[in-house]
C-alpha atoms as a PDB file:
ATOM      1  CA  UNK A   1      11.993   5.599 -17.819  1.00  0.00           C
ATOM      2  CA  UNK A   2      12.937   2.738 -15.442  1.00  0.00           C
ATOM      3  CA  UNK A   3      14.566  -0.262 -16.444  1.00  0.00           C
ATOM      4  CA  UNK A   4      13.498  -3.698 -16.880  1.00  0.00           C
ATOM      5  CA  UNK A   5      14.946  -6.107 -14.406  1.00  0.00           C
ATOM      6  CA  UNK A   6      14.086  -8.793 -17.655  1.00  0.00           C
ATOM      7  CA  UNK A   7      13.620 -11.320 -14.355  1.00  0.00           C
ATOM      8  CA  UNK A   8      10.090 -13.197 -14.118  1.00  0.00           C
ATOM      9  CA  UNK A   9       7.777 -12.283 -11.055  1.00  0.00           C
ATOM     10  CA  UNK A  10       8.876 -16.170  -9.238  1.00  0.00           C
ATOM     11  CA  UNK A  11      12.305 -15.642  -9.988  1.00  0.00           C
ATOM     12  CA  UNK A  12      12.645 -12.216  -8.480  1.00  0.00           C
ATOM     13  CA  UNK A  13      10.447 -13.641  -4.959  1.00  0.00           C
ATOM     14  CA  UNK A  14      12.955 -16.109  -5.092  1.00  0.00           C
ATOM     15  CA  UNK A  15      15.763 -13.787  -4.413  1.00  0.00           C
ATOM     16  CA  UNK A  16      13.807 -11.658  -2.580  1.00  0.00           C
ATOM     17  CA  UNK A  17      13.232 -14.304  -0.035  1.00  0.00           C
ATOM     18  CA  UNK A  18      16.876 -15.899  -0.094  1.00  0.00           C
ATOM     19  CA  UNK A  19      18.512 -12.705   0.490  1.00  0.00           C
ATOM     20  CA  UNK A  20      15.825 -10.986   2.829  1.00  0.00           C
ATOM     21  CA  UNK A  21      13.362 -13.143   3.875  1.00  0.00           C
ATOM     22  CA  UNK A  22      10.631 -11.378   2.337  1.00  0.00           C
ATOM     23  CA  UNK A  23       8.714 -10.971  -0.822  1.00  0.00           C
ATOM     24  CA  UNK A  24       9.324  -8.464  -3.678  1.00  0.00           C
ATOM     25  CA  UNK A  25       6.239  -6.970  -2.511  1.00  0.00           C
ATOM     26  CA  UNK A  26       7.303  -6.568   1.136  1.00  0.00           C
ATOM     27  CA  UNK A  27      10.623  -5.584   0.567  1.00  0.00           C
ATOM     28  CA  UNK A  28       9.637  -2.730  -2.102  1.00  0.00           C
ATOM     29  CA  UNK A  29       6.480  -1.700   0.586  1.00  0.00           C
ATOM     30  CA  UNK A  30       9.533  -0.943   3.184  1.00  0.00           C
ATOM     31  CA  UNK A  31      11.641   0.622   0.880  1.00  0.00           C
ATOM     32  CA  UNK A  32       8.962   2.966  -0.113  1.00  0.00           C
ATOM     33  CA  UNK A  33       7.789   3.379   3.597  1.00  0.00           C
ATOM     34  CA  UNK A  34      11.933   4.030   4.567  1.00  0.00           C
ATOM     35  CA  UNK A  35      11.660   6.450   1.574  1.00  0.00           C
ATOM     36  CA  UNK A  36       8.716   7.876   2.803  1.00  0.00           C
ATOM     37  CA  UNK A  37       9.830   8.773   6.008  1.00  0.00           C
ATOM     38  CA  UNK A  38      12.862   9.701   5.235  1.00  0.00           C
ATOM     39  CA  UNK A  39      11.386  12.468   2.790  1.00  0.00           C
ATOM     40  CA  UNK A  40       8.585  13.286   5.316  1.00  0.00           C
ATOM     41  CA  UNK A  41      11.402  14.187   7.749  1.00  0.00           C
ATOM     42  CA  UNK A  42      14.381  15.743   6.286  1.00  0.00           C
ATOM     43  CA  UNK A  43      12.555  18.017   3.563  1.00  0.00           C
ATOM     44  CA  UNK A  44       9.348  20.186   3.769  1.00  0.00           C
ATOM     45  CA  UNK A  45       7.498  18.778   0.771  1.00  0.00           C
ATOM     46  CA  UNK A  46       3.922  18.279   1.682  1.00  0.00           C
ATOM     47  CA  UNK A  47       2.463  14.523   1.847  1.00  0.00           C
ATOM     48  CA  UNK A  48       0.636  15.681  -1.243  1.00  0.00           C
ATOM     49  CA  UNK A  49       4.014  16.041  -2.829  1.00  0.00           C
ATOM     50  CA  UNK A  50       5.775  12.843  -1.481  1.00  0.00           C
ATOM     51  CA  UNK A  51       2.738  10.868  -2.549  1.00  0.00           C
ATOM     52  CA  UNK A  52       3.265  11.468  -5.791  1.00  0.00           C
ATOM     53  CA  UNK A  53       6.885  11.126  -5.652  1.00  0.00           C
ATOM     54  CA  UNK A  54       6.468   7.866  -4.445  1.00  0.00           C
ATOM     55  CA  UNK A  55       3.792   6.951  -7.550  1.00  0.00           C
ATOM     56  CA  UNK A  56       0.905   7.090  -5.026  1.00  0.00           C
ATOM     57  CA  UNK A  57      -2.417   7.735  -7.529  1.00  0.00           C
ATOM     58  CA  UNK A  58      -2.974  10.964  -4.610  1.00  0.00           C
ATOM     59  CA  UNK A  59      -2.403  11.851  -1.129  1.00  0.00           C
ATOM     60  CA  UNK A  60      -5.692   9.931   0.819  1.00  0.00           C
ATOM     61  CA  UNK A  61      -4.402   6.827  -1.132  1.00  0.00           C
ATOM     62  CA  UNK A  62      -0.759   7.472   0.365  1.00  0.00           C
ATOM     63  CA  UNK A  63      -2.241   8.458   3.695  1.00  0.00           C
ATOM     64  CA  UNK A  64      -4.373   5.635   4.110  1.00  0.00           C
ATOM     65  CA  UNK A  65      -1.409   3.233   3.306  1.00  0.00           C
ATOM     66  CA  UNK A  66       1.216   5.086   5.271  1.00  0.00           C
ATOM     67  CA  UNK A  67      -1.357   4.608   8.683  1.00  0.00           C
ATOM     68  CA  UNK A  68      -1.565   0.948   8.027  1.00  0.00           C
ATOM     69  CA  UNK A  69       1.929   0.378   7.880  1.00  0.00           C
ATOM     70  CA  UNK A  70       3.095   2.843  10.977  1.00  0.00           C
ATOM     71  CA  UNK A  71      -0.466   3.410  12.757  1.00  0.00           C
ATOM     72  CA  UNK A  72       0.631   7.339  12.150  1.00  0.00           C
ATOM     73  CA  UNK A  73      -0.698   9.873   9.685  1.00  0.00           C
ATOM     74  CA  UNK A  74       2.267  11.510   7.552  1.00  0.00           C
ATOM     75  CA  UNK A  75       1.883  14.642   9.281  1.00  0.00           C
ATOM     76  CA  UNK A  76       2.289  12.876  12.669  1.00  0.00           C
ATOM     77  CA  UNK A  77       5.687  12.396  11.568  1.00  0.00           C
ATOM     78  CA  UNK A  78       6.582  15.886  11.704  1.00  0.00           C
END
């Protein structure tokens, strides 16, 4: 199980933002989307798979989000 950061939701956009210039939101949407690529191209799982590696609720839900942030489907990647 993960752990707690124990840090309220303004605190944490705080730092976000001082250190990064974005919000906790932002910066965890490209760390999932740098994740996401980086699994899409070094391994063979299927988008299926990598969806729900990356706690996508299934694979249109992760497609749909990965073509609004990179105007590519997963398997476009490849």
């Amino acid at each position: 199980m993960p752990k707690k950061l124990e840090v309220s939701t303004l605190k944490l956009n705080n730092y976000c933002r001082r250190y990064s210039d974005m919000s906790a939101a932002e910066w965890i949407s490209k760390y999932v989307l740098f994740e996401a690529n980086d699994l899409l191209t070094k391994t063979n799982l299927r988008p299926g798979q990598i969806a729900t590696m990356l706690g996508f609720s299934n694979h249109d839900t992760f497609t749909r989000w990965f073509r609004r942030n990179t105007g590519k489907l997963p398997m476009d990647i490849r």
